[in-house]
Protein backbone atom coordinates (compact mmCIF):
# COMPACT_ATOMS: atom_id res chain seq x y z
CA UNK A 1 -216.64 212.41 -54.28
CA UNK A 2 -217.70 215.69 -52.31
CA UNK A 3 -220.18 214.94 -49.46
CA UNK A 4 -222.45 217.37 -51.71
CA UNK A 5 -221.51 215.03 -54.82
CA UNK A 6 -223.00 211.83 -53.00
CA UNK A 7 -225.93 213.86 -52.03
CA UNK A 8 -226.70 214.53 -55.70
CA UNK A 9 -225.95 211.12 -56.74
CA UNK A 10 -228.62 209.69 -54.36
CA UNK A 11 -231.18 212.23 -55.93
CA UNK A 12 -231.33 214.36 -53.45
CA UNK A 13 -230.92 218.36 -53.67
CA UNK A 14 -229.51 220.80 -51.21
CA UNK A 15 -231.68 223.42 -50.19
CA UNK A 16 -229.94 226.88 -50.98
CA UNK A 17 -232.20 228.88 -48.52
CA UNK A 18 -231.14 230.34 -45.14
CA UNK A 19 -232.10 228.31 -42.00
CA UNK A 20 -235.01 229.51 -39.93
CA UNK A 21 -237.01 228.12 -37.27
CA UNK A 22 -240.78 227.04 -37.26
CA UNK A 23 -241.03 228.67 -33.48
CA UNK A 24 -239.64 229.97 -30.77
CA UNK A 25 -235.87 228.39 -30.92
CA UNK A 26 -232.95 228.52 -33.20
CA UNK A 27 -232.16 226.24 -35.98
CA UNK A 28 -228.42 225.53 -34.68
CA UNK A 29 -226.06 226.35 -31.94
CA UNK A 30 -222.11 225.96 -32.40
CA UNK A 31 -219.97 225.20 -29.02
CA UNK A 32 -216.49 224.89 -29.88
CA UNK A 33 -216.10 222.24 -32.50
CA UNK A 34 -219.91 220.65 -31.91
CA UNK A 35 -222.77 221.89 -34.00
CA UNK A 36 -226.77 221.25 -32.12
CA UNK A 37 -228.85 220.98 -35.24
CA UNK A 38 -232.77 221.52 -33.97
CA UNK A 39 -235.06 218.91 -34.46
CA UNK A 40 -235.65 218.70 -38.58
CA UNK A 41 -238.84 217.65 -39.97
CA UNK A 42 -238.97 216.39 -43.69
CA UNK A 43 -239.95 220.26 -45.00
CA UNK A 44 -239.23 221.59 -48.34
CA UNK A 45 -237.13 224.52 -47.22
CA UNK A 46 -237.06 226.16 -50.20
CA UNK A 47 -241.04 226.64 -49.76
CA UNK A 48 -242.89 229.47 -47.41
CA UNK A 49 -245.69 227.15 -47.07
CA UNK A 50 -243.59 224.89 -44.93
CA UNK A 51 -244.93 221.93 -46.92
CA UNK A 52 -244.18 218.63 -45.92
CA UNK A 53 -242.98 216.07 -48.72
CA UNK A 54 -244.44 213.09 -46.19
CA UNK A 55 -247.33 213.54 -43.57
CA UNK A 56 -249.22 211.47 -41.19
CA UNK A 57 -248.57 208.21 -38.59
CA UNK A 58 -245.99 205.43 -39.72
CA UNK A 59 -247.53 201.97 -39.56
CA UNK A 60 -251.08 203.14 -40.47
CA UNK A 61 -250.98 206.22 -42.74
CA UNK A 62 -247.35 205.68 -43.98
CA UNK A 63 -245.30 202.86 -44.35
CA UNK A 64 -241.91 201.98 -42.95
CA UNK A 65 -239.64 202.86 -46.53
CA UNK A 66 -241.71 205.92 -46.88
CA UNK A 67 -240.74 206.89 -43.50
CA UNK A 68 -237.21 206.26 -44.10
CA UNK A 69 -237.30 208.46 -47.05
CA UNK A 70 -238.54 211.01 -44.68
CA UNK A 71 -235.55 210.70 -42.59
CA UNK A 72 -233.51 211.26 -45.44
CA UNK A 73 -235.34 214.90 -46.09
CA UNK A 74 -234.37 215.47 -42.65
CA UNK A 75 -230.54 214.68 -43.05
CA UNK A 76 -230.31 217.06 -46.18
CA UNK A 77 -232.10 219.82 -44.50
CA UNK A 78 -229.74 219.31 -41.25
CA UNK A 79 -227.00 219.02 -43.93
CA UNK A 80 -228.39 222.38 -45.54
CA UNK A 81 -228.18 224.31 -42.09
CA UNK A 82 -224.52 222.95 -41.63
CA UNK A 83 -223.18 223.73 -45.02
CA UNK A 84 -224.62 227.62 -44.76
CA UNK A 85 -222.46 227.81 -41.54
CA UNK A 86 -219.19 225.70 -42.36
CA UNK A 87 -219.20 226.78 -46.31
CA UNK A 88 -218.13 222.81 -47.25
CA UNK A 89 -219.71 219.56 -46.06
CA UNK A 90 -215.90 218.32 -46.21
CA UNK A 91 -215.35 220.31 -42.99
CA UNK A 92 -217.25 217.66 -41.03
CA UNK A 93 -215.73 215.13 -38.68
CA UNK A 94 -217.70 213.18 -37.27
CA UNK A 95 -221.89 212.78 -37.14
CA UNK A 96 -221.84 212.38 -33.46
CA UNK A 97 -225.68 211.45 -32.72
CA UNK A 98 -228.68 211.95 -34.01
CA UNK A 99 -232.10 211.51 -32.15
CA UNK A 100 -234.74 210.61 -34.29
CA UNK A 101 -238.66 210.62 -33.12
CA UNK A 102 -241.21 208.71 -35.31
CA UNK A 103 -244.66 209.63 -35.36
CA UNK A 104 -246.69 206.34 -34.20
CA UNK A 105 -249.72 204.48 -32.65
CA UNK A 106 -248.74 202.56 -29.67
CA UNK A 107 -248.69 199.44 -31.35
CA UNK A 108 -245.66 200.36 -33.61
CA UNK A 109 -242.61 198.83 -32.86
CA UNK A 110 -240.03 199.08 -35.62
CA UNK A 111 -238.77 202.98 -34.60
CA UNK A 112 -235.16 201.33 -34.90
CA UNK A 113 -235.87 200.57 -38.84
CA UNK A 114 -237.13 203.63 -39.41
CA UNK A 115 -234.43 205.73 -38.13
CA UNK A 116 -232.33 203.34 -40.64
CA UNK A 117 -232.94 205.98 -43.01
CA UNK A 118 -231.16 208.41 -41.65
CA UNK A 119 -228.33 206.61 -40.57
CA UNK A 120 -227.70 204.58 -43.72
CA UNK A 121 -227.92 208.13 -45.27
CA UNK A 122 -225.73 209.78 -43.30
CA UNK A 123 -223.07 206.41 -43.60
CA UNK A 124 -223.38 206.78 -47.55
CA UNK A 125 -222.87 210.39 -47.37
CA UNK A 126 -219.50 210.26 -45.02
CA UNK A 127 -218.18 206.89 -44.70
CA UNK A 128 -216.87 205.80 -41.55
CA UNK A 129 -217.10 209.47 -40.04
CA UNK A 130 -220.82 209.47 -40.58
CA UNK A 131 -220.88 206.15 -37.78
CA UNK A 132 -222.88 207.80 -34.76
CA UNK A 133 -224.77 206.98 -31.81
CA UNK A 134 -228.21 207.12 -31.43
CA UNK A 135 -231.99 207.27 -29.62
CA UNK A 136 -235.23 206.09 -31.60
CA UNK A 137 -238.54 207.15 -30.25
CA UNK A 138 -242.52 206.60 -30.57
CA UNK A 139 -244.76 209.81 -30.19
CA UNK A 140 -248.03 209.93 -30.79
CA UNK A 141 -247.73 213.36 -32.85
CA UNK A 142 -244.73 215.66 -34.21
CA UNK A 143 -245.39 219.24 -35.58
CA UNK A 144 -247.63 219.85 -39.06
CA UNK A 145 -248.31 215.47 -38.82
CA UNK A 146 -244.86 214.71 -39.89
CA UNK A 147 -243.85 210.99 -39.65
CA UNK A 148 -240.46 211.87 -38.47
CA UNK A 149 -238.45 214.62 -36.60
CA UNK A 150 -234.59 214.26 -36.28
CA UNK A 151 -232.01 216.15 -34.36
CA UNK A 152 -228.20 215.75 -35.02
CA UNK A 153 -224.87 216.78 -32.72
CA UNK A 154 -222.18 217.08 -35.58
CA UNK A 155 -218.18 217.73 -34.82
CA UNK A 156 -216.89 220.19 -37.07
């Protein structure tokens, strides 16, 4: 199966829209074989309201698994941005890191299990090549409330 296959299988679609930024930065930058994917919120892309398919603080306004489906919104709208550059998800070689914020009180502990989402995802999606380091954080707010914002290096 096609990296775009398992996407589909696990009920998720690929947005077909171009990537654009929320502000004042640009949704990727490619040096040599490394693609920077900016920080991806779980945003319907294929909306121009910029709606948000979860909002508000994990722990107290959204729970853990919700949170990890959030981080899988994320992945496929990373995933999106890389498949209008490359043409083919099959092009990828390695995830190489994400970085993965979760919106929080201070009391919240469990940003590892969160990020989960996204990293289970990502080793569904590519097997062994989707293995990749990474940084969980707490912040006390991300952009339009969302629970989660992820970033993603990605060798091409």
């Amino acid at each position: 199966m096609t990296p775009e296959e398992k996407i589909e299988s696990l009920n998720f679609v690929m947005p077909n829209t171009k990537p654009k930024a929320l502000g004042s930065y640009i949704p990727y930058v490619r040096v040599g074989n490394l693609v920077f994917i900016s920080g991806q919120i779980p945003i319907n892309l294929e909306s121009t309201a910029n709606e948000l398919q979860f909002k508000g603080k994990v722990g107290t306004q959204l729970s853990i698994e919700d949170a990890q489906k959030a981080c899988k919104v994320c992945c496929v709208n990373a995933l999106s941005i890389l498949k209008n550059l490359i043409g083919d998800l099959e092009k990828v070689k390695r995830i190489v890191k994400i970085t993965g914020y979760v919106n929080c009180d201070e009391s919240f502990t469990d940003h590892p299990k969160v990020l989960n989402g996204a990293s289970d995802f990502l080793n569904e999606i590519f097997g062994e090549i989707g293995r990749h380091t990474r940084v969980a954080v707490g912040v006390n707010s991300l952009p339009l409330n969302s629970p989660v914002e992820i970033d993603f290096i990605i060798e091409i």
